[in-house]
Protein backbone atom coordinates (compact mmCIF):
# COMPACT_ATOMS: atom_id res chain seq x y z
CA UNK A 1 28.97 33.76 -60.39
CA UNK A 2 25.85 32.19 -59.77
CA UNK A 3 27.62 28.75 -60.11
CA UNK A 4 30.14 29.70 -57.53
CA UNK A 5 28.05 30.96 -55.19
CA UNK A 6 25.88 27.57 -55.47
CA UNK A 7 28.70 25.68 -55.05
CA UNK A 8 29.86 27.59 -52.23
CA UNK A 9 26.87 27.04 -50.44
CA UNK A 10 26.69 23.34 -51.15
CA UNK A 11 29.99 22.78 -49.67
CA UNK A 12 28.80 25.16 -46.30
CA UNK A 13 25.79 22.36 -46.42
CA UNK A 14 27.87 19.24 -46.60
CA UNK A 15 30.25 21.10 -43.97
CA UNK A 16 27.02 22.19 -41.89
CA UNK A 17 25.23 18.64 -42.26
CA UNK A 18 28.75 16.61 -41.39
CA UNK A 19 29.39 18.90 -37.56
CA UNK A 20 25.33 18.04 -37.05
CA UNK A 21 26.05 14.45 -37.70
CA UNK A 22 29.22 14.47 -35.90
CA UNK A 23 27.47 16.40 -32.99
CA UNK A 24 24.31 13.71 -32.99
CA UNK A 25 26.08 10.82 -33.45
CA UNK A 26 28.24 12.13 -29.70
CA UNK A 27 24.75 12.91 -28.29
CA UNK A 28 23.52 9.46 -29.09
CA UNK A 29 26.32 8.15 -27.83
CA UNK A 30 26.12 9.65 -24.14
CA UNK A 31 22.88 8.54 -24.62
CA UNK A 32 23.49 4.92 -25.06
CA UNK A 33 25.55 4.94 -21.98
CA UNK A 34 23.40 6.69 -20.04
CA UNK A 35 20.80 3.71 -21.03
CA UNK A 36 23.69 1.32 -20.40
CA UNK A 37 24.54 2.45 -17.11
CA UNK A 38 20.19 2.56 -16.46
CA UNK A 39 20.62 -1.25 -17.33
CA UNK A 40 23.22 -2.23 -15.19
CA UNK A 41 22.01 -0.45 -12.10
CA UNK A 42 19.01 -1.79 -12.36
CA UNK A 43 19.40 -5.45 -13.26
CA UNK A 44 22.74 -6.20 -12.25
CA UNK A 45 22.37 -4.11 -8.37
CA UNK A 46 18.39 -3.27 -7.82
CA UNK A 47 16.62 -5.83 -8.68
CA UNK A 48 19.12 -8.62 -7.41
CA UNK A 49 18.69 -6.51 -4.06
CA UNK A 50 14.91 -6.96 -4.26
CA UNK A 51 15.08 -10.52 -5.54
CA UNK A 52 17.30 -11.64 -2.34
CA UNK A 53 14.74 -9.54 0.11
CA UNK A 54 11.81 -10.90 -1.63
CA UNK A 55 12.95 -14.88 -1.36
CA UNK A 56 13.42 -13.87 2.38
CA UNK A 57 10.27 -11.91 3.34
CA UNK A 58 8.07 -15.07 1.70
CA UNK A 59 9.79 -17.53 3.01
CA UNK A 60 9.24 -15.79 6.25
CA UNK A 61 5.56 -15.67 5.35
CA UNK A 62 5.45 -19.12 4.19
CA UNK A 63 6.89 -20.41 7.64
CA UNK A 64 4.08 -17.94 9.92
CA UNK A 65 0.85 -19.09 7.49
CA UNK A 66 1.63 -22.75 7.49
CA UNK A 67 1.92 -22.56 11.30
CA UNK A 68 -0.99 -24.52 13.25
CA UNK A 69 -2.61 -21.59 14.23
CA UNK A 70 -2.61 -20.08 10.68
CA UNK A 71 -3.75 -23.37 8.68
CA UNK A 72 -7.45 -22.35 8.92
CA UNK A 73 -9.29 -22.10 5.13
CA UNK A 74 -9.87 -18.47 5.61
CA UNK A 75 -6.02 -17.38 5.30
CA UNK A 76 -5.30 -20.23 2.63
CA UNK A 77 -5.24 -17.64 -0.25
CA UNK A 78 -2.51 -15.66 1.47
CA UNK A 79 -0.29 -19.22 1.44
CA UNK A 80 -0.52 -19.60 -2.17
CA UNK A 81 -0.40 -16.01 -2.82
CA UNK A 82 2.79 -16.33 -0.99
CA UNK A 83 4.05 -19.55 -3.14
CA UNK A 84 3.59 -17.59 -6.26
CA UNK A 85 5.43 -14.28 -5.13
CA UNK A 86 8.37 -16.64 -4.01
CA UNK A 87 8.38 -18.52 -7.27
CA UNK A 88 8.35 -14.87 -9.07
CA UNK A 89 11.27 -14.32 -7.34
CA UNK A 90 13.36 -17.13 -8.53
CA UNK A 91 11.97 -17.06 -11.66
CA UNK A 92 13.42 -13.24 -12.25
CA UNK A 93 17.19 -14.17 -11.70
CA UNK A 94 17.64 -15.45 -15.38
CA UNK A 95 16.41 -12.02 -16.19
CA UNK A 96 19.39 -10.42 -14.48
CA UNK A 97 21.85 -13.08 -15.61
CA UNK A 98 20.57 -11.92 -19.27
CA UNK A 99 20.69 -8.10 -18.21
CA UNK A 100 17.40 -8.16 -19.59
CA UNK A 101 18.62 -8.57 -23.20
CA UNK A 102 20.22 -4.93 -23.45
CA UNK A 103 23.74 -6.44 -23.09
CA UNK A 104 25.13 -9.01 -25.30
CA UNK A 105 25.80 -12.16 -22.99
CA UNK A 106 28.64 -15.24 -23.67
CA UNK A 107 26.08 -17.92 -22.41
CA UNK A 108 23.67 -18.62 -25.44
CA UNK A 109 21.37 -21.13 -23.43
CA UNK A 110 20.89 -18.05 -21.07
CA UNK A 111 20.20 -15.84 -23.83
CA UNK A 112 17.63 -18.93 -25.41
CA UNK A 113 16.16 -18.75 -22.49
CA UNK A 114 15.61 -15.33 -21.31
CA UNK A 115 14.04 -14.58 -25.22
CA UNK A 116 11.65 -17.61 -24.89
CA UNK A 117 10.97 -18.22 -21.52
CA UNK A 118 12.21 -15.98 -18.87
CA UNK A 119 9.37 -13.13 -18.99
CA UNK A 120 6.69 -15.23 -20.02
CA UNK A 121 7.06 -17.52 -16.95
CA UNK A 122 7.65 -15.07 -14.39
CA UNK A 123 5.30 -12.52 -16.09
CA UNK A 124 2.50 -15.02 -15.54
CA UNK A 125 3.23 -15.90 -12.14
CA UNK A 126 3.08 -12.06 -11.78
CA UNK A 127 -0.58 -12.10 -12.88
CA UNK A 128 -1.52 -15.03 -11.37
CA UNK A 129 -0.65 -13.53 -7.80
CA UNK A 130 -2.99 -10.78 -9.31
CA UNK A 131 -5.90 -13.11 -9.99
CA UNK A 132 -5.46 -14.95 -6.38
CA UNK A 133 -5.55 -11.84 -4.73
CA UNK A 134 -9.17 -11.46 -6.53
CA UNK A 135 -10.05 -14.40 -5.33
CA UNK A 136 -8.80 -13.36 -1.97
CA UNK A 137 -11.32 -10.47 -2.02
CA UNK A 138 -14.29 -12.69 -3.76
CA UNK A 139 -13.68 -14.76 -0.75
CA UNK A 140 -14.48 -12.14 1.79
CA UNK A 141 -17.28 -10.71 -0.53
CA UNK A 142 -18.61 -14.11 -0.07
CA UNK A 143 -18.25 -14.14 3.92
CA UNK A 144 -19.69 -10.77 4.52
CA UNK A 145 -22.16 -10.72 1.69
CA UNK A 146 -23.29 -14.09 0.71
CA UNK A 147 -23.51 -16.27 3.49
CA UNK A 148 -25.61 -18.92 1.75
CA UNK A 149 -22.42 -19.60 -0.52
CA UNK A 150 -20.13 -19.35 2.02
CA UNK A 151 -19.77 -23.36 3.21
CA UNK A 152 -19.35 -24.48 -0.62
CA UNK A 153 -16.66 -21.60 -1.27
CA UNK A 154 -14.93 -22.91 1.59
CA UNK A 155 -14.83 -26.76 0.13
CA UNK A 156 -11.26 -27.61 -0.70
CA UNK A 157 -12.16 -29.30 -4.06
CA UNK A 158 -13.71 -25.99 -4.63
CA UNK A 159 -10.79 -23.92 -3.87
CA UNK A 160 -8.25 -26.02 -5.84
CA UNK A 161 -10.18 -25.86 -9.38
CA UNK A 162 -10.16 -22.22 -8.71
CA UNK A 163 -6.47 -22.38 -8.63
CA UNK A 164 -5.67 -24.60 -11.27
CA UNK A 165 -8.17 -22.77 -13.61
CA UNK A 166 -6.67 -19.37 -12.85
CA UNK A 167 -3.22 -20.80 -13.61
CA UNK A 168 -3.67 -22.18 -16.77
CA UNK A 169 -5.92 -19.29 -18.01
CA UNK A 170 -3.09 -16.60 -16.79
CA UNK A 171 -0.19 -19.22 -18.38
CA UNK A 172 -2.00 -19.69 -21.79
CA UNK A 173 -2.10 -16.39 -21.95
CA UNK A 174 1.74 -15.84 -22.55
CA UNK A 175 2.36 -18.86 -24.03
CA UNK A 176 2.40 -16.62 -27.45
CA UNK A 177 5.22 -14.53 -26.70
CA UNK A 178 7.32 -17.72 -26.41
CA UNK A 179 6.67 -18.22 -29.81
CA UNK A 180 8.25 -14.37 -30.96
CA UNK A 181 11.34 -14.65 -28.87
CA UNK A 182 15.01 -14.38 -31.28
CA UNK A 183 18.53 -14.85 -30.35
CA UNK A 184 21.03 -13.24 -32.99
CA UNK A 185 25.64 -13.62 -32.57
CA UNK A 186 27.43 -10.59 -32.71
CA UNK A 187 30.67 -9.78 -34.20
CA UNK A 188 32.40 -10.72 -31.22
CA UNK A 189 30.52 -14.43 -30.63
CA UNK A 190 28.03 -13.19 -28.00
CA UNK A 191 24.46 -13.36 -27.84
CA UNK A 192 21.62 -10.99 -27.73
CA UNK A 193 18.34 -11.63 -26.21
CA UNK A 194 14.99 -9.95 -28.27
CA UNK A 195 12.08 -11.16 -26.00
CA UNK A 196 8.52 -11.66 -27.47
CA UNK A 197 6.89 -8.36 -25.17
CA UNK A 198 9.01 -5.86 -27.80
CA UNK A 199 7.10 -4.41 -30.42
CA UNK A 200 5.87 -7.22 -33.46
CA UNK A 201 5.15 -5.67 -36.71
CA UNK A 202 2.54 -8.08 -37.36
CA UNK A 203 -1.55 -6.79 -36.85
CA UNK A 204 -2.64 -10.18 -35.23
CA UNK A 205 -0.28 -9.83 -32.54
CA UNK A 206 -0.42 -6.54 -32.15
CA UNK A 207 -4.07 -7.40 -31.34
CA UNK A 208 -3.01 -10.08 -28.90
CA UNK A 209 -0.37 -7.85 -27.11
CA UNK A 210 -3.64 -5.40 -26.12
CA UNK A 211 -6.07 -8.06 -24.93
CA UNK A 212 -3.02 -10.01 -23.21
CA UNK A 213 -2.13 -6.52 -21.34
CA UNK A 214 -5.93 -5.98 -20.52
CA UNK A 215 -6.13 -9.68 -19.21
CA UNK A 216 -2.97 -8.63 -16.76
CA UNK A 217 -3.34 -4.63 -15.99
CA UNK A 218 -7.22 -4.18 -16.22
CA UNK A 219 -9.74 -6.75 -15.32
CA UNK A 220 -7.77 -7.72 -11.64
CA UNK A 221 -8.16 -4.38 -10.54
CA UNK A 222 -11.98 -4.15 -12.07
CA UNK A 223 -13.24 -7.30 -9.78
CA UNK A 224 -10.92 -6.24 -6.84
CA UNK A 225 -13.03 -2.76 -6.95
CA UNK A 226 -16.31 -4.34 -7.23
CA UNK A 227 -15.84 -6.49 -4.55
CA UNK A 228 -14.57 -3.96 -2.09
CA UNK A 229 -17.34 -1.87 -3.40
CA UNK A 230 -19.53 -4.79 -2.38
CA UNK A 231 -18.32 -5.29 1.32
CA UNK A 232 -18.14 -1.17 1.84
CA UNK A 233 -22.13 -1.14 0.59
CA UNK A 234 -22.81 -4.29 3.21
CA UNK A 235 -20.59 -2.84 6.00
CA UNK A 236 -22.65 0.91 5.70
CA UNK A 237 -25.57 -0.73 6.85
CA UNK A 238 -23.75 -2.49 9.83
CA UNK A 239 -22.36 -1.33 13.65
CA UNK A 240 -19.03 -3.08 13.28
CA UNK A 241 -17.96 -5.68 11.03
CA UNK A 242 -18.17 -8.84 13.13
CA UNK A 243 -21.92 -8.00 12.41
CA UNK A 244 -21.69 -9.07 8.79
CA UNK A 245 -20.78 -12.16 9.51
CA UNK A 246 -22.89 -15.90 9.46
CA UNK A 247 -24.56 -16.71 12.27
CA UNK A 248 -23.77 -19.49 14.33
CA UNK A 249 -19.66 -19.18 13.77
CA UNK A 250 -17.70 -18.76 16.94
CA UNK A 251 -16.63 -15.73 18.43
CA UNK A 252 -12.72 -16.04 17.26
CA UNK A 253 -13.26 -16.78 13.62
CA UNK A 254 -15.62 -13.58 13.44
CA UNK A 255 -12.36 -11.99 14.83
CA UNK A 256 -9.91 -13.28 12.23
CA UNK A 257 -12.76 -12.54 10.11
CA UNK A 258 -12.74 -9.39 10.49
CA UNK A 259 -9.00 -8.85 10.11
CA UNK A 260 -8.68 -10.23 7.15
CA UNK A 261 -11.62 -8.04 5.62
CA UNK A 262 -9.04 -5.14 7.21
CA UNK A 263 -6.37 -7.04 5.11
CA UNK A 264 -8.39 -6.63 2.13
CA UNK A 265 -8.62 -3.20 2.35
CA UNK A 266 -5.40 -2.50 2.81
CA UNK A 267 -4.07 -4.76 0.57
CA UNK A 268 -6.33 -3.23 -2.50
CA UNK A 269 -4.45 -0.12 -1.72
CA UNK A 270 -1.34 -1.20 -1.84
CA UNK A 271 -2.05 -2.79 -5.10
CA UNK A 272 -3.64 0.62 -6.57
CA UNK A 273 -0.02 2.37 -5.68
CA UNK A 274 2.48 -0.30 -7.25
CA UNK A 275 0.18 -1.66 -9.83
CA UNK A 276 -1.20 1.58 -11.52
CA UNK A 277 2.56 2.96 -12.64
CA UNK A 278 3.29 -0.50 -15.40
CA UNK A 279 0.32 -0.39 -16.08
CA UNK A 280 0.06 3.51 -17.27
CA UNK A 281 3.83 2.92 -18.92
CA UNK A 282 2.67 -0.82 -20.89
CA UNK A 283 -0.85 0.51 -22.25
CA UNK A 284 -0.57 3.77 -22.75
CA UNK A 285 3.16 5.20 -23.08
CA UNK A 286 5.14 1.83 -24.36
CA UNK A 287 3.99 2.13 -28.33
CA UNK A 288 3.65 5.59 -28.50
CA UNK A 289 7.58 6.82 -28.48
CA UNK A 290 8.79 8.66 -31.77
CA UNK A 291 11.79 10.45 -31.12
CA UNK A 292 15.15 9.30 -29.55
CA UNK A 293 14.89 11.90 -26.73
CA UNK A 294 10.97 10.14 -25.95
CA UNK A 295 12.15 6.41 -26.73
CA UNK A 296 14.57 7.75 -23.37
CA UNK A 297 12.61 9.39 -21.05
CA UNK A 298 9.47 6.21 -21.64
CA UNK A 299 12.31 3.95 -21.07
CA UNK A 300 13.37 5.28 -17.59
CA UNK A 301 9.58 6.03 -16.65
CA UNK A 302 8.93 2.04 -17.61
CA UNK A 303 12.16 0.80 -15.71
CA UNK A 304 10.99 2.72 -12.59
CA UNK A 305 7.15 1.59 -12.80
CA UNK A 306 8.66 -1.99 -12.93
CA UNK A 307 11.00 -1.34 -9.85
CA UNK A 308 8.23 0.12 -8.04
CA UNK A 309 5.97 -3.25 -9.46
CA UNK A 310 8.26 -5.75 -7.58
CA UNK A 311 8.45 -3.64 -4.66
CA UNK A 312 4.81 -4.24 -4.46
CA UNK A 313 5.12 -8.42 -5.08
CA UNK A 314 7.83 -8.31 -1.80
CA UNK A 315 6.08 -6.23 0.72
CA UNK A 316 3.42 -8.99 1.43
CA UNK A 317 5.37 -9.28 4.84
CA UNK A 318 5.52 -5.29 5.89
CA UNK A 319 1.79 -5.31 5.15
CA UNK A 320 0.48 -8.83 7.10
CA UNK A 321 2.64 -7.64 9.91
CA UNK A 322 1.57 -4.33 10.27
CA UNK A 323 -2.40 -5.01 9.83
CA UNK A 324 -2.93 -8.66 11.25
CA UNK A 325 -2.47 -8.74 14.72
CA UNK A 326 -3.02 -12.57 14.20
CA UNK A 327 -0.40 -12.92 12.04
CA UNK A 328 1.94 -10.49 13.87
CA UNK A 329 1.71 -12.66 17.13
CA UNK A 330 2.11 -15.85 15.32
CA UNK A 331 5.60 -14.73 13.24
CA UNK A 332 6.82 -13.38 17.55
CA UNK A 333 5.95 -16.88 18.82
CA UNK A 334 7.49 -18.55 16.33
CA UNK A 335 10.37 -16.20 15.61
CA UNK A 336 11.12 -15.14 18.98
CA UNK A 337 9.34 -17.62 21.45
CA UNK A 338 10.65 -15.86 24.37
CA UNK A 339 9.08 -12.56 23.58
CA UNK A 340 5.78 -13.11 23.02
CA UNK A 341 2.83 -15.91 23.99
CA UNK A 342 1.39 -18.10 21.84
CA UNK A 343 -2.32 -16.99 22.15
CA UNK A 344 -3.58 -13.64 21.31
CA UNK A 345 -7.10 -11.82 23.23
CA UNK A 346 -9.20 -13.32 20.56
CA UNK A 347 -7.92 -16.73 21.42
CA UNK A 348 -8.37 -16.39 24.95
CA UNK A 349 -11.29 -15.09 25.37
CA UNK A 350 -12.64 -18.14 22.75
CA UNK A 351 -10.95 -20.20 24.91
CA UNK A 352 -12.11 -19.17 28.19
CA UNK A 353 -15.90 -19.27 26.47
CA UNK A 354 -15.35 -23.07 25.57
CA UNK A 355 -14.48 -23.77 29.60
CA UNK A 356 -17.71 -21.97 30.49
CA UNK A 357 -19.52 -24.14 28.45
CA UNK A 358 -17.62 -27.60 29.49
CA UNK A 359 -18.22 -26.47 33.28
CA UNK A 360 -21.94 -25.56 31.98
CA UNK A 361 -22.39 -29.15 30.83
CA UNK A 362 -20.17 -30.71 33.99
CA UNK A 363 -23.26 -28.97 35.92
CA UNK A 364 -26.25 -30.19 33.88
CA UNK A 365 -24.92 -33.49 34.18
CA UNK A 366 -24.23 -33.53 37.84
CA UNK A 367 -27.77 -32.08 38.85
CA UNK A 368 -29.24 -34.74 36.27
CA UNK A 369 -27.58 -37.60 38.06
CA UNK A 370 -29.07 -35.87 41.70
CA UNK A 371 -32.63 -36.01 40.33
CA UNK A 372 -32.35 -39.79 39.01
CA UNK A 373 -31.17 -40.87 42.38
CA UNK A 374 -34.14 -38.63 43.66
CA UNK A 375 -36.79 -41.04 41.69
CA UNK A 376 -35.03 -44.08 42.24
CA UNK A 377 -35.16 -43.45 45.88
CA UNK A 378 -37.76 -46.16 47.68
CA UNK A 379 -37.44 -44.63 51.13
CA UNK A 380 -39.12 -41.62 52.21
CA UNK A 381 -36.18 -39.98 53.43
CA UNK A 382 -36.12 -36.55 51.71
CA UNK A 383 -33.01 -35.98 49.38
CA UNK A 384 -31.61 -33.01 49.34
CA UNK A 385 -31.52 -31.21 45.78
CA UNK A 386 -28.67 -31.23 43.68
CA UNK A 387 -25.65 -28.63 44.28
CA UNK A 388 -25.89 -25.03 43.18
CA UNK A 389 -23.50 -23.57 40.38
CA UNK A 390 -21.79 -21.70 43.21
CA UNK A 391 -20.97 -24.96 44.93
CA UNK A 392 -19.20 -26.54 42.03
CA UNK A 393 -17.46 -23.32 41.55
């Protein structure tokens, strides 16, 4: 009896266990789909959408800050801020062409690539445009802060180390992930990409993979703090910003100055909103997964936070047209000549100052050449004195 009964439950267990496995291996399935679908959307529709719009809003800025009203020093950070997001761009098609290794692909140099090369390249001209918008802010710490500094930080030799240095530092950073990328055939003679960002069983590079991720997430938006924090502290003490400013500097640049110190501002809080998602989802939520149903829902939070991240890298345009009215009348001249005139207030008004002096110095000159002939005069016949301001008006 006993034996029966035993055996009778066994075989309800095997039943029991086979409907659960039958039931988890359907669940799983949806599942998969549901992730496949994700994929797709995303890298096959969204991001090609945001690739195209992103090659088009910097090239757009490109042609406004290499204009010859926007070549000054002070907006040279934005140009090669703006050279990096473009190159980003490009740089994230192979991605898509690779469905970013979730699907199996025919092309096995695409595959090669995308596992060696294709997020280690565009992830560090991600993070460089990171680091030169520090430098961006440094540079406007410098001009409201520490005017002593300012005419070496404005040396060109001085502003290309910066940018070399900054490059290789952010590009020798990934150049170990190269190393972990695999490329493995299927059954049916395609390829599948395994990148060197998944997770790498080995403690070293585990150890790399955090100080790597706090090189990218964490220190850019440390300095870009402390240097707001800096210019806010300066700007307490001041009536306006213009006030902040060195001495001696004409009124125009303290104008553009002072936008760009706007731009800053801004700009930092732009970078807070679509920076802060990737890098909650890479530090804290992208090793911690255990179950199937977590591995999911960290999966879509990560694929949104890195929607929302290039989002951020393409709306460089929205945000210099919206806050710099330099910049906004320079893109209507050039875009739409008709429209809009050349020369904004500030520009005027500094030109109509440099006139004033030129007639200034006209007048000097003139009533200097009356009093020569005054002393060279050998008769007594009394010379009139030169001709008042009014006159030459």
């Amino acid at each position: 009896m006993d034996s029966k009964v035993k055996k009778g439950s066994e075989d309800g267990g095997i039943k029991m266990s086979a409907n659960n496995t039958s039931q988890f291996a359907c669940a799983t399935e949806e599942r998969k789909e549901d992730l496949d679908d994700l994929y797709w959307t995303t890298f096959q529709v969204v991001f090609p959408f945001l690739i195209a719009l992103g090659i088009i809003c910097n090239a757009i800025n490109l042609i406004v800050l290499t204009r010859r009203r926007m070549m000054s020093k002070i907006y040279r950070w934005l140009r090669v801020t703006t050279v990096s997001d473009m190159f980003l761009c490009f740089l994230l098609i192979p991605v898509c062409l690779a469905n970013c290794g979730h699907f199996p692909i025919k092309s096995y140099t695409v595959a090669k690539y995308y596992s060696m090369f294709a997020w280690s390249i565009s992830s560090s001209f991600q993070v460089f445009s990171f680091y030169l918008m520090v430098w961006f802010a440094y540079s406007r710490y410098v001009a409201v802060c520490c005017h002593e500094d300012l005419p070496r930080s404005m040396q060109c030799k001085v502003f290309r180390k910066r940018v070399l240095f900054t490059f290789l530092f952010v590009f020798t950073l990934q150049i170990p992930t190269m190393f972990f990328g695999e490329v493995c055939q299927t059954q049916s003679g395609e390829w599948l990409s395994y990148d060197g960002y998944r997770n790498v069983e080995i403690p070293l590079y585990e150890v790399y993979s955090w100080f790597r991720e706090v090189c990218n997430r964490i220190i850019p938006p440390v300095l870009l703090t402390a240097c707001n924090i800096k210019i806010l502290m300066k700007l307490r003490n001041a009536r306006s910003i213009t006030e902040c400013f060195a001495q001696g500097i004409s009124r125009s640049r303290r104008n553009k100055e002072r936008r760009l110190v706007l731009l800053l501002f801004w700009a930092s809080a732009v970078f807070y909103v679509y920076q802060t998602p990737v890098t909650i989802y890479l530090l804290l939520m992208a090793q911690t997964w255990q179950s199937e149903e977590t591995k999911r829902t960290i999966l879509f939070f990560g694929i949104a936070s890195n929607i929302i991240q290039m989002i951020g890298n393409i709306s460089n345009f929205t945000l210099y047209f919206l806050v710099n009215s330099h910049f906004r009348a320079t893109f209507r001249h050039v875009f739409f000549r008709g429209a809009a005139d050349d020369v904004d207030d500030s520009d005027k008004t500094a030109r109509s100052e440099s006139q004033s002096k030129i007639q200034a110095n006209i007048h000097r000159i003139f009533l200097g050449k009356s009093h020569i002939v005054d002393n060279l005069s050998v008769s007594e016949v009394k010379v009139s004195p030169g001709p008042k301001g009014n006159d030459l008006a």
